[in-house]
N, C-alpha and C. Protein backbone atom coordinates (compact mmCIF):
# COMPACT_ATOMS: atom_id res chain seq x y z
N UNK A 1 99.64 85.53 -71.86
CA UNK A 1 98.74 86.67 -71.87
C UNK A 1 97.61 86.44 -72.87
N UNK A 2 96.39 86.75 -72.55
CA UNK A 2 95.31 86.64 -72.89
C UNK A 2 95.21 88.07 -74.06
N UNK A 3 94.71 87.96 -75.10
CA UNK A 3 94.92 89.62 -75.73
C UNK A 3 93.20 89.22 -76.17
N UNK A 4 92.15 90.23 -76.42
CA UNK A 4 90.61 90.47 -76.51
C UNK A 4 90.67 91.24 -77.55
N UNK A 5 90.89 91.42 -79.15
CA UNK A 5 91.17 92.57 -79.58
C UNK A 5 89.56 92.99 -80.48
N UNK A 6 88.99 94.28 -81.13
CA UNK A 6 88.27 94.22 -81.34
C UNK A 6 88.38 95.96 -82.58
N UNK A 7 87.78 96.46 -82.47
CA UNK A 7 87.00 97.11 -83.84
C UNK A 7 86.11 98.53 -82.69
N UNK A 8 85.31 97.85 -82.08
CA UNK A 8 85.07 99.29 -81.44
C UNK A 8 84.52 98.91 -79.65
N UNK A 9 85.40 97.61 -79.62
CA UNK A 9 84.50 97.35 -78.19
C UNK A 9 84.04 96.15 -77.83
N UNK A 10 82.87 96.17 -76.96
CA UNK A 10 81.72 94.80 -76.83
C UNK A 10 80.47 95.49 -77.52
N UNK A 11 79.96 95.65 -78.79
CA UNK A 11 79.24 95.95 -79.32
C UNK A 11 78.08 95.05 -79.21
N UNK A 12 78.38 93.72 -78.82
CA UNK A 12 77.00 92.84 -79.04
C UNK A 12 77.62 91.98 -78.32
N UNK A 13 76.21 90.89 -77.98
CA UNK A 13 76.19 90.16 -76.81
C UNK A 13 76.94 88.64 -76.98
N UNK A 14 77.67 88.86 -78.29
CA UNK A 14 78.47 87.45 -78.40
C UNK A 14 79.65 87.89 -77.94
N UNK A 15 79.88 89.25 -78.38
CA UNK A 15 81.15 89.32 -77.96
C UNK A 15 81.45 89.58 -76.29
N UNK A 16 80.63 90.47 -75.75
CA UNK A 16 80.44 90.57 -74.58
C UNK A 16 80.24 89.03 -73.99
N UNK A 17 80.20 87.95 -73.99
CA UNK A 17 80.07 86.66 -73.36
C UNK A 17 81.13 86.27 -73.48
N UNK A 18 81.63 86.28 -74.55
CA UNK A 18 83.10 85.95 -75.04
C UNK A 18 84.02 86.31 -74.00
N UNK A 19 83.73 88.10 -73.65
CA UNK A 19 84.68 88.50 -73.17
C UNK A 19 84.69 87.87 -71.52
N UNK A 20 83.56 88.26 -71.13
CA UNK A 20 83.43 87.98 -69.58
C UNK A 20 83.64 86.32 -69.63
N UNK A 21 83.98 85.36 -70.39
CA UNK A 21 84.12 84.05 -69.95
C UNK A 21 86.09 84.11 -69.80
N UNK A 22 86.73 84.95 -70.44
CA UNK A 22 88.01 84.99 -70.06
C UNK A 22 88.77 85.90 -68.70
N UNK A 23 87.63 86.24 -68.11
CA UNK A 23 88.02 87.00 -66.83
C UNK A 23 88.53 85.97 -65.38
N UNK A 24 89.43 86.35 -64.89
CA UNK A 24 90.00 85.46 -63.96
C UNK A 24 88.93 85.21 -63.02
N UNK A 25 88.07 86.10 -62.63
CA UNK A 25 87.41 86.04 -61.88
C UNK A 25 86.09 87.14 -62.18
N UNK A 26 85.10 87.19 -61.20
CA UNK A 26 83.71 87.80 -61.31
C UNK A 26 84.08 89.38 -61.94
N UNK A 27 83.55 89.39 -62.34
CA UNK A 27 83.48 90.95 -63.47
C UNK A 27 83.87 92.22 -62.16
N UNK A 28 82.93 91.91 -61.09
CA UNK A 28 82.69 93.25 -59.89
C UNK A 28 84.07 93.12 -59.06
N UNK A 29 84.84 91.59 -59.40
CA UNK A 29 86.03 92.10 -58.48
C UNK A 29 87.52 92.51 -59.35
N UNK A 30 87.50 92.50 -60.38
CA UNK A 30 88.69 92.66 -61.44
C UNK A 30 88.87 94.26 -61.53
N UNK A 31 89.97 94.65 -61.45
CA UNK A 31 90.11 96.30 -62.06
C UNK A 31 90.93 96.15 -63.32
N UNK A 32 90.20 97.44 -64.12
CA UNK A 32 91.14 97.52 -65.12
C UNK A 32 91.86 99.08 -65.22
N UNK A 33 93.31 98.87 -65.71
CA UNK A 33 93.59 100.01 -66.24
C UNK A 33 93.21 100.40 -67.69
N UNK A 34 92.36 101.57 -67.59
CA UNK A 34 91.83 102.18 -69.00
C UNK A 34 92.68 103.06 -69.52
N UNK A 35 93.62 102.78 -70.76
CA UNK A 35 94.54 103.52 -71.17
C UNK A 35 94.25 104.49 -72.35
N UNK A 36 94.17 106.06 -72.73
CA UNK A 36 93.64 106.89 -73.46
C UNK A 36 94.23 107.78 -73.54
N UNK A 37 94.24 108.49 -75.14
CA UNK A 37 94.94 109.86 -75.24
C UNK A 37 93.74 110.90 -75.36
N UNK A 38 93.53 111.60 -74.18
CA UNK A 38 92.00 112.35 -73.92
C UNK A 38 93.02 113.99 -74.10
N UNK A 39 92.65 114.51 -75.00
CA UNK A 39 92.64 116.25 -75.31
C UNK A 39 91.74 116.95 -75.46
N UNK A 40 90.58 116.59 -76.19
CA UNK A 40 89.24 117.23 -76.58
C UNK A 40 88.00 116.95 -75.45
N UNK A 41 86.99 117.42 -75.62
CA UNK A 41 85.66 117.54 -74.87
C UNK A 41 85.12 116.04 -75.62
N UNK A 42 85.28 115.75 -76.78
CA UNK A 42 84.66 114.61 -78.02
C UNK A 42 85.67 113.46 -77.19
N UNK A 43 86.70 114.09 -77.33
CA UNK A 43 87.32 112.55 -76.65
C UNK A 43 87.28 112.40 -75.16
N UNK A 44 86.68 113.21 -73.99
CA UNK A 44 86.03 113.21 -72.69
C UNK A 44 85.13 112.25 -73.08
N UNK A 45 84.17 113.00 -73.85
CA UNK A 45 82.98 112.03 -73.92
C UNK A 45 83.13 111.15 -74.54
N UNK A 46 83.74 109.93 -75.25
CA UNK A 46 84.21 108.70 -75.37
C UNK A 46 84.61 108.22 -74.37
N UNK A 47 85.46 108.64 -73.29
CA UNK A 47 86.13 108.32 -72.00
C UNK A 47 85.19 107.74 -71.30
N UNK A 48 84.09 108.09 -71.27
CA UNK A 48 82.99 108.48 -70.26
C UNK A 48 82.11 106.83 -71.08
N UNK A 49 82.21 107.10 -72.34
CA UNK A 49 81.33 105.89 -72.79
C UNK A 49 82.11 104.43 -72.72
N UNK A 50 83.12 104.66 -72.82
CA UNK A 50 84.24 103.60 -72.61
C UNK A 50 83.82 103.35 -71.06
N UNK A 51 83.43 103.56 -70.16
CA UNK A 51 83.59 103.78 -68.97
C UNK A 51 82.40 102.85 -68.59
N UNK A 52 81.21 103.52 -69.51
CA UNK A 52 80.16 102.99 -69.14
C UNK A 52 79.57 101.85 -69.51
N UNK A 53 80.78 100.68 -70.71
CA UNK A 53 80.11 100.11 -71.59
C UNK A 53 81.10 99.00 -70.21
N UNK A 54 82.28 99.45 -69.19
CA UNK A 54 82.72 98.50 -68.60
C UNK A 54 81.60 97.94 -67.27
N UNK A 55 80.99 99.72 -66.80
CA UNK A 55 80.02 99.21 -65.44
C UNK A 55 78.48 97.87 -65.97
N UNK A 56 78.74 97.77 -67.68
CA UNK A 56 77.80 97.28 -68.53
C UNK A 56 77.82 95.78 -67.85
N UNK A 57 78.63 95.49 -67.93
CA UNK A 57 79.46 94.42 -68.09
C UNK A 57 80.04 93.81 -66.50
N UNK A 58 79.39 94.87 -65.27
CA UNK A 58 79.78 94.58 -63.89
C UNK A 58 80.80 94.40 -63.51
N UNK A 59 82.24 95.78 -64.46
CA UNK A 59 83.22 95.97 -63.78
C UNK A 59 83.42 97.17 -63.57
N UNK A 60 83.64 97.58 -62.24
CA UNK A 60 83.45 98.86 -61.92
C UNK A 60 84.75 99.86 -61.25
N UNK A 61 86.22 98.72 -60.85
CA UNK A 61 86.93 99.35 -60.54
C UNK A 61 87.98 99.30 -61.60
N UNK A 62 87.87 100.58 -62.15
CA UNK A 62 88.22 101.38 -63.60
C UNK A 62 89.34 102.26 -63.25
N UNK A 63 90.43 102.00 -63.42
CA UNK A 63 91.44 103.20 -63.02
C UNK A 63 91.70 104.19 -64.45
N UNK A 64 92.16 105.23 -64.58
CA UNK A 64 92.26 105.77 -65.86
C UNK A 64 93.87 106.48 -66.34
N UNK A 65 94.67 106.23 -67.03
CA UNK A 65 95.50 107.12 -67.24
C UNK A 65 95.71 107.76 -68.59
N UNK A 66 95.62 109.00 -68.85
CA UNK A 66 95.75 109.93 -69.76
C UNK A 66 97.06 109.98 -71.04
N UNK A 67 97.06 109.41 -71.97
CA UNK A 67 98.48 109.23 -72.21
C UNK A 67 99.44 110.51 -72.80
N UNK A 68 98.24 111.71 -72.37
CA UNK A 68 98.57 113.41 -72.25
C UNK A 68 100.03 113.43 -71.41
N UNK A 69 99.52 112.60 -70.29
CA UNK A 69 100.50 112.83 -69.07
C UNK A 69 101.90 112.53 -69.19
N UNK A 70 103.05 112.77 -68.07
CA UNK A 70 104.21 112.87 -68.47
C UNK A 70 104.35 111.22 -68.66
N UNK A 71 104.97 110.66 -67.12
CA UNK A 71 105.34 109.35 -67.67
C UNK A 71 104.93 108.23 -66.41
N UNK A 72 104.38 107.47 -66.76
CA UNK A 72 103.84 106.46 -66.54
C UNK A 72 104.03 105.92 -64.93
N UNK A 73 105.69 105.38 -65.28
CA UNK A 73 106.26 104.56 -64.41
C UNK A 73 106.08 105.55 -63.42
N UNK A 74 105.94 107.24 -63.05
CA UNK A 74 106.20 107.22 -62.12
C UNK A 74 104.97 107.92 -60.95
N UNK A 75 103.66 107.31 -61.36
CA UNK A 75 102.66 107.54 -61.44
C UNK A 75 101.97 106.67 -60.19
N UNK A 76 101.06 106.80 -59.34
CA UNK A 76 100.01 106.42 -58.53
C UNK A 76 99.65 105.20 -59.04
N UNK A 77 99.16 105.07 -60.63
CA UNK A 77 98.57 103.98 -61.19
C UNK A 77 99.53 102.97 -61.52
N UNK A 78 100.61 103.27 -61.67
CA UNK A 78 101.76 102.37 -61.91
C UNK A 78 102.26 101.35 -61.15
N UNK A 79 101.63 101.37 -59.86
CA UNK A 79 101.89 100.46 -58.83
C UNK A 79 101.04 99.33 -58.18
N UNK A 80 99.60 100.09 -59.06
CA UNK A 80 98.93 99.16 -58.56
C UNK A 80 98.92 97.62 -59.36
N UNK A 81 97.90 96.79 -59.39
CA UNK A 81 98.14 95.56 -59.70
C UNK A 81 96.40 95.64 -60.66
N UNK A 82 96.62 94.87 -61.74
CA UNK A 82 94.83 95.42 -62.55
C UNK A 82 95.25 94.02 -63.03
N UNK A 83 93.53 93.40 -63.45
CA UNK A 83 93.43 92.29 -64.19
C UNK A 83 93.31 92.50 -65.84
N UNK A 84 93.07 93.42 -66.34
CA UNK A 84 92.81 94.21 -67.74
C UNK A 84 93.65 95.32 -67.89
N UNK A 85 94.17 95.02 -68.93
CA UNK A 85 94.88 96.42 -69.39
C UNK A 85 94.01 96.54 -70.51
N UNK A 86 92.88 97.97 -70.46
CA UNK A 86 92.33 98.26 -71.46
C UNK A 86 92.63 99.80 -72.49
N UNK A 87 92.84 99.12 -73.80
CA UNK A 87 93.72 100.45 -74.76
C UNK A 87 93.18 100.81 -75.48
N UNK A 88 92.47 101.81 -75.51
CA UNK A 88 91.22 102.48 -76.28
C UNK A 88 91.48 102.70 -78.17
N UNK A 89 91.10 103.46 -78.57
CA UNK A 89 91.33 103.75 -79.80
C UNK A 89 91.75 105.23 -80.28
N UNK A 90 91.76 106.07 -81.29
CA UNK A 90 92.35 106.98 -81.61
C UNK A 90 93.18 107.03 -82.41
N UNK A 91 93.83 108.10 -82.41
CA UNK A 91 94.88 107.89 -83.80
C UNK A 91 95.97 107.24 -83.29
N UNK A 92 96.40 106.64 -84.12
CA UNK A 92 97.20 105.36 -83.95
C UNK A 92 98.65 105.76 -84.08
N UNK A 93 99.16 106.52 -84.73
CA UNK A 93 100.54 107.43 -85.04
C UNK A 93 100.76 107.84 -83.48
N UNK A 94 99.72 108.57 -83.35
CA UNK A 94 100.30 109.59 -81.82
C UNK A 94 99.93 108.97 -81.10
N UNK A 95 99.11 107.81 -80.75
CA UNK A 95 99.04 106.66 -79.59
C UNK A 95 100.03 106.25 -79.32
N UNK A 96 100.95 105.73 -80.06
CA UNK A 96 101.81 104.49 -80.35
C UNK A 96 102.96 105.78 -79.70
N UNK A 97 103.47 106.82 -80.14
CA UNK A 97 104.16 107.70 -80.06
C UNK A 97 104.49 108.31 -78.40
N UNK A 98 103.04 108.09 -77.89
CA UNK A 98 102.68 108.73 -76.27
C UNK A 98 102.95 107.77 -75.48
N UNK A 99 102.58 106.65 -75.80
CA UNK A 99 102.94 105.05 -74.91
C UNK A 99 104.02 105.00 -75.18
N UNK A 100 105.33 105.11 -75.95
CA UNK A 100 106.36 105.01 -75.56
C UNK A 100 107.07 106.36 -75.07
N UNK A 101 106.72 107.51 -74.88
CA UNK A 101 106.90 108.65 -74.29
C UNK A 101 106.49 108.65 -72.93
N UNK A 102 105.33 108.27 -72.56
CA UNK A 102 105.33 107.86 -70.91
C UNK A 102 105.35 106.61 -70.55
N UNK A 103 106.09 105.55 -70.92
CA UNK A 103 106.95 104.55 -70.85
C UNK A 103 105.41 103.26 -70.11
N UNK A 104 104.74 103.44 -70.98
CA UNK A 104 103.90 103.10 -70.64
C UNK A 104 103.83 100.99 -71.27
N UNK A 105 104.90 101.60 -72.65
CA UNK A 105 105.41 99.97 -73.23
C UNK A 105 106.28 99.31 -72.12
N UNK A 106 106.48 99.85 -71.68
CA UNK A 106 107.53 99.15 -70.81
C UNK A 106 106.83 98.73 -69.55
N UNK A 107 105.50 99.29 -69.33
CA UNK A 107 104.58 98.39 -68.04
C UNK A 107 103.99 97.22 -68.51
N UNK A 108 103.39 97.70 -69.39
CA UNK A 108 102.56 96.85 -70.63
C UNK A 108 103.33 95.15 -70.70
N UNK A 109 104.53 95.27 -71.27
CA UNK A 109 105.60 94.33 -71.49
C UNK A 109 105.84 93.16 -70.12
N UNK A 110 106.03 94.00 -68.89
CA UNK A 110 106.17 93.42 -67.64
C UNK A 110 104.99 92.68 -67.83
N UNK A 111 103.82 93.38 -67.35
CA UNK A 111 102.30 93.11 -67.13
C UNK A 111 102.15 91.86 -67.95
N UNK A 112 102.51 91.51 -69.18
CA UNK A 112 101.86 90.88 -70.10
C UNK A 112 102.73 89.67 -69.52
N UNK A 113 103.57 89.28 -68.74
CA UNK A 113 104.37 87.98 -68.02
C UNK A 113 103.58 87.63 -67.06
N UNK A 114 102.53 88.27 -67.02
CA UNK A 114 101.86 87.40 -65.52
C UNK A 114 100.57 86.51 -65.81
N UNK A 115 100.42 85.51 -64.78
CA UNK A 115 99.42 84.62 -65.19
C UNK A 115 98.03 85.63 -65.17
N UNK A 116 97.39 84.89 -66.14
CA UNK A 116 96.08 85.43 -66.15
C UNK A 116 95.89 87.43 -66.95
N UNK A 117 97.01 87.68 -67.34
CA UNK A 117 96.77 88.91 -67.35
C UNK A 117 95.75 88.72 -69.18
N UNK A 118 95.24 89.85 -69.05
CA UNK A 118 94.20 90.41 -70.33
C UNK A 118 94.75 91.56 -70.40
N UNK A 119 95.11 91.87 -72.56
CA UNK A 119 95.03 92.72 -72.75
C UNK A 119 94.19 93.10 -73.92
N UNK A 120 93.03 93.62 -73.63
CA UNK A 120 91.70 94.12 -74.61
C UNK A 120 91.72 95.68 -74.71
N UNK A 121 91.39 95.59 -75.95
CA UNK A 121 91.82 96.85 -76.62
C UNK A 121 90.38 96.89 -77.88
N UNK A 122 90.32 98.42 -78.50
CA UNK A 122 89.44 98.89 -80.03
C UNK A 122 90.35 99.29 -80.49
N UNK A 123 90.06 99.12 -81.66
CA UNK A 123 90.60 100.45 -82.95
C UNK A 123 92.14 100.24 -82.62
N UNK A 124 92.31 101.12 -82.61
CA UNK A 124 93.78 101.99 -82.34
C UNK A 124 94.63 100.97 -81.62
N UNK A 125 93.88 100.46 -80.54
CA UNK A 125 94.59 100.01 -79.63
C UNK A 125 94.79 98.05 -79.89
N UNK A 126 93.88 98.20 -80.61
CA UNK A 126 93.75 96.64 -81.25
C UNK A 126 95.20 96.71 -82.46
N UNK A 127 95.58 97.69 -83.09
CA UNK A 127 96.72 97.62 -83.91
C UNK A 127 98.09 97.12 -83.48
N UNK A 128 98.16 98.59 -82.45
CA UNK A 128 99.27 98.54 -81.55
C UNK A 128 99.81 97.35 -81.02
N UNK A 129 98.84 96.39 -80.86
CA UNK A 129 99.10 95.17 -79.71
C UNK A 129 99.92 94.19 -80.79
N UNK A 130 100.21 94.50 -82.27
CA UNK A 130 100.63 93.26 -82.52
C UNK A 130 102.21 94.12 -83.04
N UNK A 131 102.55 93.08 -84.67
CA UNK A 131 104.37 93.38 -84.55
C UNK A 131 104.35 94.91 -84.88
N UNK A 132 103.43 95.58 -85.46
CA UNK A 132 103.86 97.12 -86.26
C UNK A 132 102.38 97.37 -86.39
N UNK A 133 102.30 98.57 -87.06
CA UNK A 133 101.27 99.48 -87.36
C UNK A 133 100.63 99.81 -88.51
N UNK A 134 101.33 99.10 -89.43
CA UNK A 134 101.40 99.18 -90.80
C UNK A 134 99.80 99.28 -91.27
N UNK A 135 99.38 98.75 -90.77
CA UNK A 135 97.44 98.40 -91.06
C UNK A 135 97.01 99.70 -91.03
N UNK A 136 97.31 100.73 -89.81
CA UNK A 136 96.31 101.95 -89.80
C UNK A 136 97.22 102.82 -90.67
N UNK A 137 97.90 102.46 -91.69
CA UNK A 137 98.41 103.31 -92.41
C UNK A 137 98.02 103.22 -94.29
N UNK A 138 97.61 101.73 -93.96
CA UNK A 138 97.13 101.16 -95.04
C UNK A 138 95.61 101.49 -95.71
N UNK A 139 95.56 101.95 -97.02
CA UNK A 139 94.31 101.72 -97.69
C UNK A 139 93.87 103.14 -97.98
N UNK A 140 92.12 103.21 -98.61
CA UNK A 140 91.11 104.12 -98.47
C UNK A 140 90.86 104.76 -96.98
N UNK A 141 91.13 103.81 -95.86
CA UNK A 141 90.78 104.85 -94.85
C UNK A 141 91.48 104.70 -94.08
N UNK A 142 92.82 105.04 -94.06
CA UNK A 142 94.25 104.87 -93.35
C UNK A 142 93.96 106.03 -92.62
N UNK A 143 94.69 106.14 -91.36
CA UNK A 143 95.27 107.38 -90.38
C UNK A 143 95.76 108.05 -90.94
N UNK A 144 95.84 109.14 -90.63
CA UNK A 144 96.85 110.14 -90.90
C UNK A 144 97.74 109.75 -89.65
N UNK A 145 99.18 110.15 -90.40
CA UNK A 145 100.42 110.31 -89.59
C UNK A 145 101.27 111.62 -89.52
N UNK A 146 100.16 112.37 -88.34
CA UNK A 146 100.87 113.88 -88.33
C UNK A 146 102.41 114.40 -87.69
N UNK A 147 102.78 112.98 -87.02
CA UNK A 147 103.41 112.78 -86.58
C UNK A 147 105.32 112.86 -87.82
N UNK A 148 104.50 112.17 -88.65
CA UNK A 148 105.60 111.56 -89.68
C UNK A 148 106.67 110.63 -88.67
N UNK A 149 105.54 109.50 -88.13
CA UNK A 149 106.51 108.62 -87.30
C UNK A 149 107.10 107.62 -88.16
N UNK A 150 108.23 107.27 -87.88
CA UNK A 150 108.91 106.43 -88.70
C UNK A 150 109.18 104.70 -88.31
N UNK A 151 109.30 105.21 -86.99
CA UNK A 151 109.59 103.84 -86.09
C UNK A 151 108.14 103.14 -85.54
N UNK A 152 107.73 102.51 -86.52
CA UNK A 152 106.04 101.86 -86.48
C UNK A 152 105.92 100.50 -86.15
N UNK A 153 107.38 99.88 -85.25
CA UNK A 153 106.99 99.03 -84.42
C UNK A 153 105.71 98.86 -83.15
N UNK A 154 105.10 97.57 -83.27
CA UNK A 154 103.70 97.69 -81.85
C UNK A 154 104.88 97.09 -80.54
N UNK A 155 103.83 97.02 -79.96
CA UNK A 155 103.86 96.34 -78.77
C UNK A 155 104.64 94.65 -78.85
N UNK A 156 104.06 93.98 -79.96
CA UNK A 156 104.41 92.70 -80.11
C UNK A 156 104.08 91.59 -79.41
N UNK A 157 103.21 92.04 -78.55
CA UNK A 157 102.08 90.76 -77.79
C UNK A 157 101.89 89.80 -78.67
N UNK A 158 102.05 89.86 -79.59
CA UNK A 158 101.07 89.00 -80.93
C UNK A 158 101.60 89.31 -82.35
N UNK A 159 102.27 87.80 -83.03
CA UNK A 159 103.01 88.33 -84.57
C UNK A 159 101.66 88.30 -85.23
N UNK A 160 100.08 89.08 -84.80
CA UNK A 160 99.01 88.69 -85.86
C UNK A 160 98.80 90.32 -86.45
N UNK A 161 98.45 90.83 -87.01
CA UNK A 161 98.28 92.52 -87.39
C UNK A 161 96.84 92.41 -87.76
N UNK A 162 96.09 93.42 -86.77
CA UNK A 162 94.67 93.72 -86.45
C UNK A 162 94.43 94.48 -87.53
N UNK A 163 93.51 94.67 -88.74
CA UNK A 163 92.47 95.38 -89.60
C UNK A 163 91.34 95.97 -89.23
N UNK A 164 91.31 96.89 -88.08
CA UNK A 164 89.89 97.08 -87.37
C UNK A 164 89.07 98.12 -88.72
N UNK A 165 87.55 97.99 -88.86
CA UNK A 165 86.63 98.26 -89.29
C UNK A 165 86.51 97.86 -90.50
N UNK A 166 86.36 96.85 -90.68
CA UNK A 166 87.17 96.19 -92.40
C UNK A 166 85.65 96.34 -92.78
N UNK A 167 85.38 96.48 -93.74
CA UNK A 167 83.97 96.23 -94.51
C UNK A 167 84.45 95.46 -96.07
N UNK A 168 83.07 94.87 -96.55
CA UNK A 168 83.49 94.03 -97.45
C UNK A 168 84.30 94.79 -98.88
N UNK A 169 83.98 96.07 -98.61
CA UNK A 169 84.63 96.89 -99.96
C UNK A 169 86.41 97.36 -99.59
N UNK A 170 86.41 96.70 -98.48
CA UNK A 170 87.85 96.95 -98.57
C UNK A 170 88.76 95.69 -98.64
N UNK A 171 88.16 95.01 -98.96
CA UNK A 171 88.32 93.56 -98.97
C UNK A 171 89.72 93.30 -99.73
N UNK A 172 89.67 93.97 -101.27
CA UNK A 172 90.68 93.79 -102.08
C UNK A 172 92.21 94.69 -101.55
N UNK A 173 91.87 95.66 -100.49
CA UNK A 173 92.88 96.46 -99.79
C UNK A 173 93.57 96.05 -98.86
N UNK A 174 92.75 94.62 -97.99
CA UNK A 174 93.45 93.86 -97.06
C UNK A 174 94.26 93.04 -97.87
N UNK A 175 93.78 92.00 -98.91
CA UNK A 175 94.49 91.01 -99.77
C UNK A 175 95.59 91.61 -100.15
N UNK A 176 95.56 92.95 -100.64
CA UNK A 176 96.95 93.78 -101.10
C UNK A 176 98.00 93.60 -100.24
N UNK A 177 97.59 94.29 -98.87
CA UNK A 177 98.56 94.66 -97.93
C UNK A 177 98.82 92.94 -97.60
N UNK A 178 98.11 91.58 -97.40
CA UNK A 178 98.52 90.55 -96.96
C UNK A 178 99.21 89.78 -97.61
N UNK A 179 99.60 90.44 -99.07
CA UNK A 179 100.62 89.98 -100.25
C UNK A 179 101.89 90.73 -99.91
N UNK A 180 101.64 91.30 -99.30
CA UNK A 180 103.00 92.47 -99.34
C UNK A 180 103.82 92.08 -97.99
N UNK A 181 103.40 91.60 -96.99
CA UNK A 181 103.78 90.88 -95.38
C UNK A 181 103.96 90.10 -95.25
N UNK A 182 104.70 89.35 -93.98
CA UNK A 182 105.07 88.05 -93.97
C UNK A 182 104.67 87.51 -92.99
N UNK A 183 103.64 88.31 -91.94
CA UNK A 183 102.87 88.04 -90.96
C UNK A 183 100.99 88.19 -91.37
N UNK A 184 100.41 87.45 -90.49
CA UNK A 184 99.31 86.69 -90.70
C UNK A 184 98.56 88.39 -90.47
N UNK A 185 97.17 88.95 -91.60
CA UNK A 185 96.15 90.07 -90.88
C UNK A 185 94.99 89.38 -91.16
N UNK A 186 94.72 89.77 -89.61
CA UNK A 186 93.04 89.44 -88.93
C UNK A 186 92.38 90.89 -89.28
N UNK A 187 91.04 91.00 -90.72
CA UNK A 187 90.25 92.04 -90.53
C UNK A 187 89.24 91.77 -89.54
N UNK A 188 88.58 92.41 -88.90
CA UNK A 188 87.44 92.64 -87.95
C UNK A 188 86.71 93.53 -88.25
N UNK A 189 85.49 93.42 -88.41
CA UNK A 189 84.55 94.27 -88.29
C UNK A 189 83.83 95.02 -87.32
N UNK A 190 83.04 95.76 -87.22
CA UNK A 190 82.67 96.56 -86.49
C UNK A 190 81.93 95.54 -85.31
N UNK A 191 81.60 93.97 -85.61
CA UNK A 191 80.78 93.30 -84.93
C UNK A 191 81.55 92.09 -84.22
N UNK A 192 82.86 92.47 -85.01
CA UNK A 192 83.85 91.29 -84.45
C UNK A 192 84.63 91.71 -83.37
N UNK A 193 85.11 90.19 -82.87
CA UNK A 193 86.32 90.26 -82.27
C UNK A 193 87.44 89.34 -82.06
N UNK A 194 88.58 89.59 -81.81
CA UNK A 194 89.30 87.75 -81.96
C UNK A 194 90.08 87.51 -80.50
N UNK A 195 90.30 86.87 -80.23
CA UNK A 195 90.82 86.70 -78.75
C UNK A 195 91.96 85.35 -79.27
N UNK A 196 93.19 86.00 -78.64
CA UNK A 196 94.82 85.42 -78.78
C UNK A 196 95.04 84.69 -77.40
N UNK A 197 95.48 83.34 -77.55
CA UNK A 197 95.79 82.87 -76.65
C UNK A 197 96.72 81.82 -77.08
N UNK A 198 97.95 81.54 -76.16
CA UNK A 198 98.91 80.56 -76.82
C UNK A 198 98.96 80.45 -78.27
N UNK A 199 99.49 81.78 -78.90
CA UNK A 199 99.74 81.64 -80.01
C UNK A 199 98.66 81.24 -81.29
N UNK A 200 97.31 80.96 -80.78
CA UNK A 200 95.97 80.53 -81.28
C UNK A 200 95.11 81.83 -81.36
N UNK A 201 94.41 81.98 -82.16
CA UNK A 201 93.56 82.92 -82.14
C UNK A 201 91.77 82.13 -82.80
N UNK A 202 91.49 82.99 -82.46
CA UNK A 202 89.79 82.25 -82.74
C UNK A 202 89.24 83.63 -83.12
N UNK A 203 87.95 84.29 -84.11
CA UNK A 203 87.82 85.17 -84.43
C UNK A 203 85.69 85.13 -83.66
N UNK A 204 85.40 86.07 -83.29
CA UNK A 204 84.54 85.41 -82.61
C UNK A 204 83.21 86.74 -83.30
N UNK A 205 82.10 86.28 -83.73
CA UNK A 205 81.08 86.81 -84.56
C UNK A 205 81.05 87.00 -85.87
């Protein structure tokens, strides 16, 4: 499995090249599933920009599932077949919390055994993908966990742990937390992105 992880997206045109050179095929024939926890009108309209930064990019069959909804597996979208699994951002406590409530880790997991599959993700969703969560809990501008989740295992696509929006003043906050772990953290900036493949990662801008 191919993993695209990033900070807030395809913000710029390195990364956007980057991305479209790992697509199995032409941008207009790939679908992705767009995965999101949408409650607010603010987070509609992210939905909508997420949406539009994919037709950017000449992919247009976008399926969407809500991670509001009950559960996954037993869903319309659950059956189909997508070249992208795309995992937006948000708070990272109750993301992590809803994907395994509509058993949505457990598609994810399958999905990620097949040739060619991509999983690209921002923020939130760039955390999730590796061993734990520990990062959006870490520092000056950690998540809140309204949740008081305890069990802050990710997904585990990847033993690398994502730092999305790192700026240079938090610099001494990553070194902290990368003294304290026994797994490798990739910060990214708002302009970066790193793309995982066979256990290799490359950090790209």
């Amino acid at each position: 499995m191919k993993l695209f992880l990033t900070s807030i997206g395809l913000p710029n045109k390195k990364i956007r090249e980057a991305f479209l050179a790992i697509l199995p095929k032409e941008p207009k024939l790939c679908s992705v599933l767009l995965i999101a926890y949408i409650r607010t009108k603010e987070e509609e309209k992210f939905l909508i920009f997420l949406k539009k930064e994919m037709t950017k990019v000449g992919i247009t069959d976008i399926y969407f599932f809500n991670l509001k909804k009950e559960i996954f597996a037993e869903t319309t979208e659950s059956k189909k077949t997508y070249d992208i699994i795309y995992m937006s951002g948000g708070s990272t406590f109750e993301m992590l919390e809803r994907i395994r409530q509509t058993k949505v880790d457990s598609f994810i997991k399958k999905y990620s055994a097949r040739k060619n599959a991509i999983y690209f993700a921002l923020s939130a969703g760039s955390i999730i993908a590796g061993p734990n969560i520990e990062t959006a809990g870490w520092g000056s501008e950690a998540d809140d966990n309204p949740l008081n989740l305890k069990n802050l295992t990710g997904l585990k696509l990847t033993n690398l742990a994502i730092f999305p929006h790192f700026k240079k003043r938090l610099e001494k906050e990553v070194t902290a937390f990368q003294n304290k772990v026994t797994y490798p953290i990739i910060p990214l900036t708002d302009k970066q992105a790193v793309l995982i493949e066979d256990k290799k990662y490359k950090v790209i801008g």
